[in-house]
C-alpha atoms as a PDB file:
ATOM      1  CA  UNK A   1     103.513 -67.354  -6.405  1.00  0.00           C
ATOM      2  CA  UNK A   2     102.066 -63.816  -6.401  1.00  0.00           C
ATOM      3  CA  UNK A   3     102.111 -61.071  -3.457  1.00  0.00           C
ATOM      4  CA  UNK A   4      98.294 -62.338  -2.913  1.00  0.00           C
ATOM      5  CA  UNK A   5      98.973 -65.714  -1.992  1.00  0.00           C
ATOM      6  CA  UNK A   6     100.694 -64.431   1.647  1.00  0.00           C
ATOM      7  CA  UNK A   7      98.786 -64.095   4.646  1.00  0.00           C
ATOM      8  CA  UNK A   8      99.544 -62.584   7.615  1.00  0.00           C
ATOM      9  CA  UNK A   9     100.024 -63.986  11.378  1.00  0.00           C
ATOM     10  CA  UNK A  10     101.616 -67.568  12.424  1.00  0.00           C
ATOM     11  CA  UNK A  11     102.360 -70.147   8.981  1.00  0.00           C
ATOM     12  CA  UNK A  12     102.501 -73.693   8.891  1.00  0.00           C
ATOM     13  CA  UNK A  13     104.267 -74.845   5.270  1.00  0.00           C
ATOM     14  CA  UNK A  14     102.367 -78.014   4.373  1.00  0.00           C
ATOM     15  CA  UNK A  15     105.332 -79.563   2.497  1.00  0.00           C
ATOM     16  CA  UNK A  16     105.264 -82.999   3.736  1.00  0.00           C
ATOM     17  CA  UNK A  17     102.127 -84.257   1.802  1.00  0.00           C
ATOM     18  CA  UNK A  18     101.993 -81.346  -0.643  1.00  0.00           C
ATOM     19  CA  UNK A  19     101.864 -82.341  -4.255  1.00  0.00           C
ATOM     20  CA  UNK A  20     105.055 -81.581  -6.251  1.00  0.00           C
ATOM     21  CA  UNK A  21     103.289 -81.425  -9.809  1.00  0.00           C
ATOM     22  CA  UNK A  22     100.791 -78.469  -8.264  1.00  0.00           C
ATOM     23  CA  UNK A  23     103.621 -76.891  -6.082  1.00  0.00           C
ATOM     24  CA  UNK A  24     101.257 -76.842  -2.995  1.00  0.00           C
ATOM     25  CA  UNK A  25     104.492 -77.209  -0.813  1.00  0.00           C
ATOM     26  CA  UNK A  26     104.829 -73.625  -1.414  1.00  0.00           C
ATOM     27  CA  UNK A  27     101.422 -72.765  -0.266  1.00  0.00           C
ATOM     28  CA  UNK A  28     101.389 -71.579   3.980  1.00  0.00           C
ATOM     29  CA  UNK A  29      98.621 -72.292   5.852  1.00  0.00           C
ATOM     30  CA  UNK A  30      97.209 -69.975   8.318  1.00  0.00           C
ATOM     31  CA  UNK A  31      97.426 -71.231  11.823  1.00  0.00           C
ATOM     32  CA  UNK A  32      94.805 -69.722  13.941  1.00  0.00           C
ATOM     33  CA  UNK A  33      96.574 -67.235  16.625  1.00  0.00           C
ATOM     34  CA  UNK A  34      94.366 -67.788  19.598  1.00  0.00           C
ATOM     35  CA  UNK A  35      94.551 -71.092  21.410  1.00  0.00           C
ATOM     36  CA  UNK A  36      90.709 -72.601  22.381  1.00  0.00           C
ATOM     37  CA  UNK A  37      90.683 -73.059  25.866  1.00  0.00           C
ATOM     38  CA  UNK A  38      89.515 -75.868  27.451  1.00  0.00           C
ATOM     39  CA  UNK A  39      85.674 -75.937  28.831  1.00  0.00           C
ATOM     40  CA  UNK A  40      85.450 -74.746  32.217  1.00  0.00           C
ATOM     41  CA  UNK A  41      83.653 -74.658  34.885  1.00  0.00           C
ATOM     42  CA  UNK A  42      81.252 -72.074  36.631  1.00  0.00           C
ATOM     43  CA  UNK A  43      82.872 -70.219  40.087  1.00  0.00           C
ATOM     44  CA  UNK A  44      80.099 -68.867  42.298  1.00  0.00           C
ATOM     45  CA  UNK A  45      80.719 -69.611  45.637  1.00  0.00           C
ATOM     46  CA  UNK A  46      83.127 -67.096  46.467  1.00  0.00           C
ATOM     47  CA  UNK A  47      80.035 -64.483  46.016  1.00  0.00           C
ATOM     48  CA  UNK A  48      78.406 -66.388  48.273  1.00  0.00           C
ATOM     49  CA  UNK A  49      80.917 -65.808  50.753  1.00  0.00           C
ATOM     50  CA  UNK A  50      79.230 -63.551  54.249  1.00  0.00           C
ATOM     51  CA  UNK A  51      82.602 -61.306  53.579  1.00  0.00           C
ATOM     52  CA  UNK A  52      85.240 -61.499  52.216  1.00  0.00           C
ATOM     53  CA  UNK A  53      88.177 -59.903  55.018  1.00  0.00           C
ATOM     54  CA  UNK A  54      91.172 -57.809  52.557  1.00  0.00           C
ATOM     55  CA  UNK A  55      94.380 -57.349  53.668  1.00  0.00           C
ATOM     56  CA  UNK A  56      93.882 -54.127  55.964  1.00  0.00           C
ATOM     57  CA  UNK A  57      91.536 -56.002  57.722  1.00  0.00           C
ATOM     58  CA  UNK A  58      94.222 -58.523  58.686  1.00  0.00           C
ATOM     59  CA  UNK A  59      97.470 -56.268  60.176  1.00  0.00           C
ATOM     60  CA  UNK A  60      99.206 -59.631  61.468  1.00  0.00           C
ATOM     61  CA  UNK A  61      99.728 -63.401  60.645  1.00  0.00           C
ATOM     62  CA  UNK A  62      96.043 -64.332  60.947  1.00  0.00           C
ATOM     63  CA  UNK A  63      92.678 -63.284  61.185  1.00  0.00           C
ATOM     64  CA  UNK A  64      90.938 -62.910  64.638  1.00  0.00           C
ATOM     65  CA  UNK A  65      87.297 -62.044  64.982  1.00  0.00           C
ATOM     66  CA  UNK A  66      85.195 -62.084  68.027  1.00  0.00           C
ATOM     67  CA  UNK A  67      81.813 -63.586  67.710  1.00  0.00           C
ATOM     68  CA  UNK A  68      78.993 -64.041  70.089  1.00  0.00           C
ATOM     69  CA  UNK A  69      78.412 -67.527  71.232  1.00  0.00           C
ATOM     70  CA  UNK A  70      74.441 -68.382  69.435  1.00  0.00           C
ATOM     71  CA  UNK A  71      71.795 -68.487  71.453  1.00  0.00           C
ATOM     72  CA  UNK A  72      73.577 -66.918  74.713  1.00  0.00           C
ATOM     73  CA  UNK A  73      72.694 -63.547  74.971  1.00  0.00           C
ATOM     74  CA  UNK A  74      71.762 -61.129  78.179  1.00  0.00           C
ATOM     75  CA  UNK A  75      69.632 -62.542  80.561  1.00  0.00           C
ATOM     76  CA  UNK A  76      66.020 -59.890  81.514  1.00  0.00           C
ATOM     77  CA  UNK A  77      65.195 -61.228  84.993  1.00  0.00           C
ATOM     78  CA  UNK A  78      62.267 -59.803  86.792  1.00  0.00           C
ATOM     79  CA  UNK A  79      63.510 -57.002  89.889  1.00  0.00           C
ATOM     80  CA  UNK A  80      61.732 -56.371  92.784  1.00  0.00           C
ATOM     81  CA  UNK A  81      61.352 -52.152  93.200  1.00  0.00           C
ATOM     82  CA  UNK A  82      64.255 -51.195  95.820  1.00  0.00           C
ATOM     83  CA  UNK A  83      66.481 -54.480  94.448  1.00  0.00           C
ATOM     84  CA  UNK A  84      69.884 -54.533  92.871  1.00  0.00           C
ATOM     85  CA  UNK A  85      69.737 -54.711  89.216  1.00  0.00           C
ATOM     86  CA  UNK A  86      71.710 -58.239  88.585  1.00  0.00           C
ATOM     87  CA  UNK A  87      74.407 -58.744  86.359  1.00  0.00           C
ATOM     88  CA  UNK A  88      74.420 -60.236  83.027  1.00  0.00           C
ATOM     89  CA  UNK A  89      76.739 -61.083  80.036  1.00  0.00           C
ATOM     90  CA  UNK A  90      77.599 -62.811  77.058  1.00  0.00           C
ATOM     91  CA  UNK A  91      79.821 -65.783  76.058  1.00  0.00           C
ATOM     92  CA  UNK A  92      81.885 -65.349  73.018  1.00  0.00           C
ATOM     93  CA  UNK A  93      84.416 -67.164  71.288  1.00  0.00           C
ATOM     94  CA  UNK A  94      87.199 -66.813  69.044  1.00  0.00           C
ATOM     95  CA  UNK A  95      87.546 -67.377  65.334  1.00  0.00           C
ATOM     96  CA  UNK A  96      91.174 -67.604  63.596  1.00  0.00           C
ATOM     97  CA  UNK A  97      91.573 -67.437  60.305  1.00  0.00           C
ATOM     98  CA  UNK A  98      94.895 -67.965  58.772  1.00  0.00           C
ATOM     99  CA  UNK A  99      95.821 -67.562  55.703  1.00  0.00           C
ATOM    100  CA  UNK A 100      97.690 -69.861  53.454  1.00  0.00           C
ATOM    101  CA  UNK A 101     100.044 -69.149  50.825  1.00  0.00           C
ATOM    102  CA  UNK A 102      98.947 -70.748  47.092  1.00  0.00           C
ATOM    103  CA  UNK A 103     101.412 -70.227  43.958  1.00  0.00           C
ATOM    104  CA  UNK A 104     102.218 -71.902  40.821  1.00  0.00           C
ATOM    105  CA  UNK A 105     105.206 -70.698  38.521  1.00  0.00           C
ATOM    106  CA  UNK A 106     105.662 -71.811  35.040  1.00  0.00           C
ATOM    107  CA  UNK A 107     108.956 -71.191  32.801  1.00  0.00           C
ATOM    108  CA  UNK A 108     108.570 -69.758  28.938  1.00  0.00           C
ATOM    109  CA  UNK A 109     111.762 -70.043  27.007  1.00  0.00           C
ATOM    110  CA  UNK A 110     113.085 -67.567  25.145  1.00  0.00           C
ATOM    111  CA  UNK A 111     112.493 -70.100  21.535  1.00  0.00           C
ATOM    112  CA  UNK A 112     108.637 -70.362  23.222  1.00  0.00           C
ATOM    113  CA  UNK A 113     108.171 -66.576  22.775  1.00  0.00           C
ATOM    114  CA  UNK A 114     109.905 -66.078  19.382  1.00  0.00           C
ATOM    115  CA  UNK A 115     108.346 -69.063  17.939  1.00  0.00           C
ATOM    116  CA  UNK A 116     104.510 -69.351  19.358  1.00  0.00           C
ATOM    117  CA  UNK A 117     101.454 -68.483  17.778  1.00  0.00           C
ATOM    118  CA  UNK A 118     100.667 -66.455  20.988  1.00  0.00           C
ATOM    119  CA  UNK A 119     101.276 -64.927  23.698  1.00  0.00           C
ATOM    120  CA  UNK A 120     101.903 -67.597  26.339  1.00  0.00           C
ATOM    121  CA  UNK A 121     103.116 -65.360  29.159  1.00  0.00           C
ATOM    122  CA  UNK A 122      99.936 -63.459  28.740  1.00  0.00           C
ATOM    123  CA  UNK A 123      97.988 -67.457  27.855  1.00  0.00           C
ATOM    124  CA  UNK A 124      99.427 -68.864  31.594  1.00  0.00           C
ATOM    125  CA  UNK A 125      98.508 -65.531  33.826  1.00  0.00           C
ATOM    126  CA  UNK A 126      94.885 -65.873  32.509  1.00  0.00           C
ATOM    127  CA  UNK A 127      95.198 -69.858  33.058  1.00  0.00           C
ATOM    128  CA  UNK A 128      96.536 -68.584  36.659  1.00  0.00           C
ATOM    129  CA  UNK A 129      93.370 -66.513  37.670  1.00  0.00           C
ATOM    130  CA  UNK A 130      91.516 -69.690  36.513  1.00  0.00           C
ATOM    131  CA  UNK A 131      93.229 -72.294  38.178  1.00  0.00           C
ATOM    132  CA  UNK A 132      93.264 -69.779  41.853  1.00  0.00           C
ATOM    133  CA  UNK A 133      89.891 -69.485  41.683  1.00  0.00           C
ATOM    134  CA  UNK A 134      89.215 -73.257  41.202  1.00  0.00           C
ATOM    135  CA  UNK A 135      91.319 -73.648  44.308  1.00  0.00           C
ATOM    136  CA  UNK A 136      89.319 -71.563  46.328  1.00  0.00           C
ATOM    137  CA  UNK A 137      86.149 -73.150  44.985  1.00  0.00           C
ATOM    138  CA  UNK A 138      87.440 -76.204  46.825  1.00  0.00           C
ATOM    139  CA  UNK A 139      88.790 -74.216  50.249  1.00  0.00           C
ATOM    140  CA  UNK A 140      85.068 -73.195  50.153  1.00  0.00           C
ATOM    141  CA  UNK A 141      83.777 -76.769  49.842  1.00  0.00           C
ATOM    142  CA  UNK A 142      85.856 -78.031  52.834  1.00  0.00           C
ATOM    143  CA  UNK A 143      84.107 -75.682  55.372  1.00  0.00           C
ATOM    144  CA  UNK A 144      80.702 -76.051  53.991  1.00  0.00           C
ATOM    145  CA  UNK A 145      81.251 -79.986  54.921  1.00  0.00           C
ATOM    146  CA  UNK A 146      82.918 -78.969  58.088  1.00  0.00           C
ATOM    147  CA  UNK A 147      80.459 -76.725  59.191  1.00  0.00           C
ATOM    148  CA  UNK A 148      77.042 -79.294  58.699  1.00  0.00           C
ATOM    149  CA  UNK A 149      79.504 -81.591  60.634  1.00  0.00           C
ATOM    150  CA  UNK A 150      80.252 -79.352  63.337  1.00  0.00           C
ATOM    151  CA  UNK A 151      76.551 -78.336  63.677  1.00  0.00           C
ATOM    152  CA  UNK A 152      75.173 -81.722  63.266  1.00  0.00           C
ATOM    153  CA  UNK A 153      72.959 -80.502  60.153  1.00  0.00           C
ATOM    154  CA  UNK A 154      73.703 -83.965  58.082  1.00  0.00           C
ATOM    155  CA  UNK A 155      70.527 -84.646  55.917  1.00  0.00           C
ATOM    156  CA  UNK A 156      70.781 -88.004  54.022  1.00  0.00           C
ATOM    157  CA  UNK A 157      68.650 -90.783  52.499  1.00  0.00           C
ATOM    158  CA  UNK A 158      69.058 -94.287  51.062  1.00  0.00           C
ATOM    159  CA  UNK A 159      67.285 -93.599  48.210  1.00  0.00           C
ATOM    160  CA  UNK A 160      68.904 -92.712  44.726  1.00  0.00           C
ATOM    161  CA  UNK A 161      67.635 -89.758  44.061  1.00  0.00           C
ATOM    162  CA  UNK A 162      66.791 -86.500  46.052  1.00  0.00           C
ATOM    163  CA  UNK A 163      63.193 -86.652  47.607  1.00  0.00           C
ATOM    164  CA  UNK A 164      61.794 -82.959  48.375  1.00  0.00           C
ATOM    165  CA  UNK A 165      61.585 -84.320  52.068  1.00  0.00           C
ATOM    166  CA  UNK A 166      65.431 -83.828  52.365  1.00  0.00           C
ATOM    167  CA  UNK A 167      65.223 -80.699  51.060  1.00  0.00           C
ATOM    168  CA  UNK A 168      63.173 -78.901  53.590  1.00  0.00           C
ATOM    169  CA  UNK A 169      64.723 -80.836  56.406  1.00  0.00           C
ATOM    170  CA  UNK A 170      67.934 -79.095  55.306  1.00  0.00           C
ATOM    171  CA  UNK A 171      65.923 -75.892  55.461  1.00  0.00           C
ATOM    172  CA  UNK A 172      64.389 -76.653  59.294  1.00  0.00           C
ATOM    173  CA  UNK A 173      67.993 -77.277  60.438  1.00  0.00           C
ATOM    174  CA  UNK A 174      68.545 -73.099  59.645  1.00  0.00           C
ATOM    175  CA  UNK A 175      65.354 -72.289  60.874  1.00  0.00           C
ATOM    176  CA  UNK A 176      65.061 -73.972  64.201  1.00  0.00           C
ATOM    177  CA  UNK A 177      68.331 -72.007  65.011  1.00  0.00           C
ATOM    178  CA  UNK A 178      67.398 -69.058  63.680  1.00  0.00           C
ATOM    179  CA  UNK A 179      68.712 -68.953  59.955  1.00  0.00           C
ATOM    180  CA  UNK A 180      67.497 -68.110  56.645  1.00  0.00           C
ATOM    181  CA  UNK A 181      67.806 -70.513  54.353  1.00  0.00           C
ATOM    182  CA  UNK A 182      68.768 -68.307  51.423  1.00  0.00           C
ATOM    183  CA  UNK A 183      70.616 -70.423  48.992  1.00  0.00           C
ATOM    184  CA  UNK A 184      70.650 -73.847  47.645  1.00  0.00           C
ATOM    185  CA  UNK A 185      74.141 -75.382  46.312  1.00  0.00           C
ATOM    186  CA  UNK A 186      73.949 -78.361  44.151  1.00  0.00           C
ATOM    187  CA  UNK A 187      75.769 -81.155  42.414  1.00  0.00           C
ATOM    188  CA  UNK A 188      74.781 -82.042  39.041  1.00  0.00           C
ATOM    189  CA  UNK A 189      73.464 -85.066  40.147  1.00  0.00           C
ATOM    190  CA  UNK A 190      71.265 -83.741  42.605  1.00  0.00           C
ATOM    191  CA  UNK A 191      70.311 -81.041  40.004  1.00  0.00           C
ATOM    192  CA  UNK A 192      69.105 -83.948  37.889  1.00  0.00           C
ATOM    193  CA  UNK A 193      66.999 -84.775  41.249  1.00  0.00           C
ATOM    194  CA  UNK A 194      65.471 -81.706  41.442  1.00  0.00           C
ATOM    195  CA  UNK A 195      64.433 -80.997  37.508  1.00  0.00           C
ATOM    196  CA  UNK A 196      62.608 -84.558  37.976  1.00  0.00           C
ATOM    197  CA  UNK A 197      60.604 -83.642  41.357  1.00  0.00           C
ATOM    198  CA  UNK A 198      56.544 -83.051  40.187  1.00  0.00           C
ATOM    199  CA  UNK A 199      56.956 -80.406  43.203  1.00  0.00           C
ATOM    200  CA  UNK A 200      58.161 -78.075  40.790  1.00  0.00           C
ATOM    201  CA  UNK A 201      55.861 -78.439  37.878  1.00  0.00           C
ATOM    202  CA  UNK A 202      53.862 -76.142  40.247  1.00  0.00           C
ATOM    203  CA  UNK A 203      54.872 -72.807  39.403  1.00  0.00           C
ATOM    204  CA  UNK A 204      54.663 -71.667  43.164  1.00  0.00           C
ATOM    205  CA  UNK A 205      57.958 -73.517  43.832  1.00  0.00           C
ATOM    206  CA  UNK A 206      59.885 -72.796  40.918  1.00  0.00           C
ATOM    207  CA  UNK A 207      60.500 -69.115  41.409  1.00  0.00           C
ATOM    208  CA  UNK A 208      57.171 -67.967  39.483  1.00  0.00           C
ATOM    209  CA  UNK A 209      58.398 -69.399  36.509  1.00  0.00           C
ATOM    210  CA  UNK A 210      57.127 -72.578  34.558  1.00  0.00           C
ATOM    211  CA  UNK A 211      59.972 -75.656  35.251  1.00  0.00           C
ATOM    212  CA  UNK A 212      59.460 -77.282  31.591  1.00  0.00           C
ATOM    213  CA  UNK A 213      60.114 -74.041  29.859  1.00  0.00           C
ATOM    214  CA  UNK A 214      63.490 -73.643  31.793  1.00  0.00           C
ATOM    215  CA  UNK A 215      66.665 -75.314  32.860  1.00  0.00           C
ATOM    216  CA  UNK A 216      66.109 -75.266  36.147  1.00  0.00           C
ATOM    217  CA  UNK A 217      63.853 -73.421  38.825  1.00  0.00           C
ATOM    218  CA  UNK A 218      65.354 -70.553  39.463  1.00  0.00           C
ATOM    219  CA  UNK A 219      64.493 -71.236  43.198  1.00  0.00           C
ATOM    220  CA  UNK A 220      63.070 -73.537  45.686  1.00  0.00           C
ATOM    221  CA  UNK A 221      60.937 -72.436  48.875  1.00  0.00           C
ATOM    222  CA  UNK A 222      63.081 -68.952  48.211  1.00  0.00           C
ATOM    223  CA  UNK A 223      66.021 -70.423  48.297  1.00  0.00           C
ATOM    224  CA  UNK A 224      68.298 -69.005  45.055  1.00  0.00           C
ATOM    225  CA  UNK A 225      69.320 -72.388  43.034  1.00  0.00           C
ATOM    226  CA  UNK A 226      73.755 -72.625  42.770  1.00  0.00           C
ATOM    227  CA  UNK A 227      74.983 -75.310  40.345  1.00  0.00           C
ATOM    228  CA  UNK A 228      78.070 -75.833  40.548  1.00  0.00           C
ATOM    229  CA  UNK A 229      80.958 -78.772  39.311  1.00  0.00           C
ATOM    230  CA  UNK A 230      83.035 -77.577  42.663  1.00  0.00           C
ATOM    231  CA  UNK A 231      80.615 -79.479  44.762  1.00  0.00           C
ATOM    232  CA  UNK A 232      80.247 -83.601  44.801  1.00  0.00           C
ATOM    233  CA  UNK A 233      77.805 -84.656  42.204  1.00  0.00           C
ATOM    234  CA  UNK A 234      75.772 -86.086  45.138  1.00  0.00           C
ATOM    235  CA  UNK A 235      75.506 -83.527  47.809  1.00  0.00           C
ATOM    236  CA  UNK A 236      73.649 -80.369  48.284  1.00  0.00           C
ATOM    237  CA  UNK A 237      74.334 -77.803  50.586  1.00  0.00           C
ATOM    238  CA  UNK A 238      71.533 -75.129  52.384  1.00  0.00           C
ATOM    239  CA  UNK A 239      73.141 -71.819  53.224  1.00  0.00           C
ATOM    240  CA  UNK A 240      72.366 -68.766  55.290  1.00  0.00           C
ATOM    241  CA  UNK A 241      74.776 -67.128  53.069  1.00  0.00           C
ATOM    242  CA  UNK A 242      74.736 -64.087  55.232  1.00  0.00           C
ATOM    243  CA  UNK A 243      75.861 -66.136  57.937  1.00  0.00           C
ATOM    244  CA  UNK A 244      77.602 -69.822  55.834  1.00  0.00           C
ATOM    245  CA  UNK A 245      81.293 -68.715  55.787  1.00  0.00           C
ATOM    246  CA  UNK A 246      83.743 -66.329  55.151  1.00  0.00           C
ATOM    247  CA  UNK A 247      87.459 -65.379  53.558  1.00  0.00           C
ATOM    248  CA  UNK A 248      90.594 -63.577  55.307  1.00  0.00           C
ATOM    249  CA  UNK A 249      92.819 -62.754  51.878  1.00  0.00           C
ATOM    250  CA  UNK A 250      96.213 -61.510  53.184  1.00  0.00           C
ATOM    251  CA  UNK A 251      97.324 -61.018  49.704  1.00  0.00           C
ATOM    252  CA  UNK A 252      95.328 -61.348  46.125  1.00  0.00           C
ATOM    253  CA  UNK A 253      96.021 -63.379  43.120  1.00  0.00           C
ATOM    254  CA  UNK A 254      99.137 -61.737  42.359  1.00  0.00           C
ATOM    255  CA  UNK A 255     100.734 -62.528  38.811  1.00  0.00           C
ATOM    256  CA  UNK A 256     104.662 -61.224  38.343  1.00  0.00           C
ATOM    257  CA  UNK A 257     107.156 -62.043  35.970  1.00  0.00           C
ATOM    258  CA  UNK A 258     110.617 -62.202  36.075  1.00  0.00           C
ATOM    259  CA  UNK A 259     113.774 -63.322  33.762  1.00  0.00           C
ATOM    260  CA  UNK A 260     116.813 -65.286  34.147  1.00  0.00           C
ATOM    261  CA  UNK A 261     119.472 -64.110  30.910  1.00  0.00           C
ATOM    262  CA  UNK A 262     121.755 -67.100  31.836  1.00  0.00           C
ATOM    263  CA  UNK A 263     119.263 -69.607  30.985  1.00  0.00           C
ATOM    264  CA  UNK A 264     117.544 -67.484  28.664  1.00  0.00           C
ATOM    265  CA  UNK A 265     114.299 -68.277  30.050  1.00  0.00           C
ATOM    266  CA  UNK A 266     111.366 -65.975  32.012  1.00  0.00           C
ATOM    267  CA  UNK A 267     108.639 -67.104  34.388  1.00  0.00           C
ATOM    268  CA  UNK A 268     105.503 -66.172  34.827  1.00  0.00           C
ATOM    269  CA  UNK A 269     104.608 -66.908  39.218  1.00  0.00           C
ATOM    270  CA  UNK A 270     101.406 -66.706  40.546  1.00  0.00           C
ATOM    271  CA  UNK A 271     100.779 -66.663  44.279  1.00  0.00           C
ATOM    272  CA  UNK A 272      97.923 -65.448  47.088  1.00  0.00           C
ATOM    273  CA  UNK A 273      97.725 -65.503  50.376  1.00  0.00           C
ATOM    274  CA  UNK A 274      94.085 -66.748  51.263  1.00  0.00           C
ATOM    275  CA  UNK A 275      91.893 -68.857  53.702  1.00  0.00           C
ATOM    276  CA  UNK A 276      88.181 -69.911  54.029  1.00  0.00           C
ATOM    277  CA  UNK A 277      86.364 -70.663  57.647  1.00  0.00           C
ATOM    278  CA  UNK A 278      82.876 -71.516  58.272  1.00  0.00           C
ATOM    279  CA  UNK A 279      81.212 -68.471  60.012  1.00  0.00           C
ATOM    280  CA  UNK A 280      78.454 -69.906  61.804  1.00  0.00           C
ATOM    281  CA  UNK A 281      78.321 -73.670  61.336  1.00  0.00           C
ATOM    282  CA  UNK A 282      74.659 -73.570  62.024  1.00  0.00           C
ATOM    283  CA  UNK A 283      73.945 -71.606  58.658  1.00  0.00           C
ATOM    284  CA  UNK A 284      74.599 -74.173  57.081  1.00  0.00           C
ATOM    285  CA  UNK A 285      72.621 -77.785  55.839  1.00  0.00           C
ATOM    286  CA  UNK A 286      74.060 -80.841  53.932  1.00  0.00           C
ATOM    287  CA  UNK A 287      72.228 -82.937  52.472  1.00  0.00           C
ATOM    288  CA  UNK A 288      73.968 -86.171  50.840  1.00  0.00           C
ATOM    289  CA  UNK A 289      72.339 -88.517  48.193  1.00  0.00           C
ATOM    290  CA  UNK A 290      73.443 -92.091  46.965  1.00  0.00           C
END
């Protein structure tokens, strides 16, 4: 076997079926160095997110934010000339946020390192900011369902699929209180709805844009389209996203890594420090399908 016949990088020797009269035993196979992940899914919502509150905004154990009660602001009475001015204030009410503490820790042997075709410490911190932000994905979730519940805002139908009448019920809900229905978050299943509505063969509803030439309108009645995997495959959510919900994040994905010698082993921990709370539950619209 010549010089030529080597390759560089991770080798496999294929001796077990190789051919003895050829000498293929002797032959190593290049194993491909980088591992292919598995398909994932799309995370949007935390961009969504009103704001998102950092650590200096948070100097204790939880968040605390005052907010005005809606609807109950200063009261203009009509004063008679030479009459006391009367009094007037507004309600507000509390909002705690408190942060939870996430983490996952895995253990790479010292064999793991010497002998893999990659680098798995490096492999699990990328799997880590994956897997954190899948978690949040679903904290986010939670207080969009909360906050239709809270605010009464529960759109559904018997029907199979989505008629465009749920749709802008969703959308009075924000209005009548004063919201901007500014996004649209979907299920796939509900996405299926919506590509199948004739309302959007008209060009006018689909963001300017023709809906057969295209995946999806890119909006509907203004609203900006979200797809996403994180969501039920039957529900839809309508957001005031300046106004749906928001984050207090004590401490960020973190990744560290430390070793213990006596078991000849490191670890690779992940861990944050973060909670999601509906903002205003009236900014936001659910809409449910069978």
């Amino acid at each position: 076997m010549t010089s030529g016949m080597m390759t560089t990088g991770a080798k496999d020797f294929a001796s077990s079926t190789a051919s003895t009269s050829t000498g293929s035993y002797l032959i190593p196979r290049q194993l491909y160095g980088v591992v292919e992940k598995s398909v994932r899914r799309k995370l949007l919502l935390r961009g969504l997110a009103a704001k998102i509150f950092g650590p200096k905004d948070i100097p204790g154990r939880a968040f605390v934010a005052p907010l005005q009660v809606d609807g109950n602001f200063m009261d203009v009475d009509p004063v008679a000339e030479g009459s006391v001015v009367p009094l007037t204030e507004s309600t507000f009410e509390n909002i705690t946020i408190t942060p939870v503490k996430y983490g996952a820790r895995i253990a790479i042997t010292k064999e793991m390192e010497e002998d893999g075709i990659i680098s798995l410490a490096d492999f699990y911190a990328e799997q880590a900011g994956y897997q954190f932000a899948v978690n949040e994905e679903s904290l986010i979730v939670t207080q969009l369902d909360a906050a239709s519940t809270a605010a009464s805002h529960d759109v559904s139908n018997s029907n199979a699929t989505l008629p465009i009448s749920d749709v802008t019920e969703a959308m009075q809900n924000l209005e009548a209180d004063n919201y901007e229905p500014s996004h649209i978050i979907v299920g796939v299943e509900v996405l299926n709805d919506l590509r199948n509505l004739d309302a959007f063969f008209d060009a006018s509803k689909s963001g300017g844009q023709n809906a057969v030439s295209t995946r999806m309108p890119g909006s509907i009645y203004g609203m900006k389209v979200v797809v996403s995997n994180s969501v039920t495959s039957t529900l839809a959510y309508v957001i005031d996203a300046r106004h749906a919900f928001v984050g207090a994040e004590k401490r960020p994905l973190t990744i560290e890594r430390y070793a213990e010698p006596q078991y000849d082993t490191g670890y690779v921990v992940a861990t944050q420090r973060i909670a999601y709370r509906y903002w205003r539950a009236n900014a936001t619209s659910e809409i449910t399908t069978s």
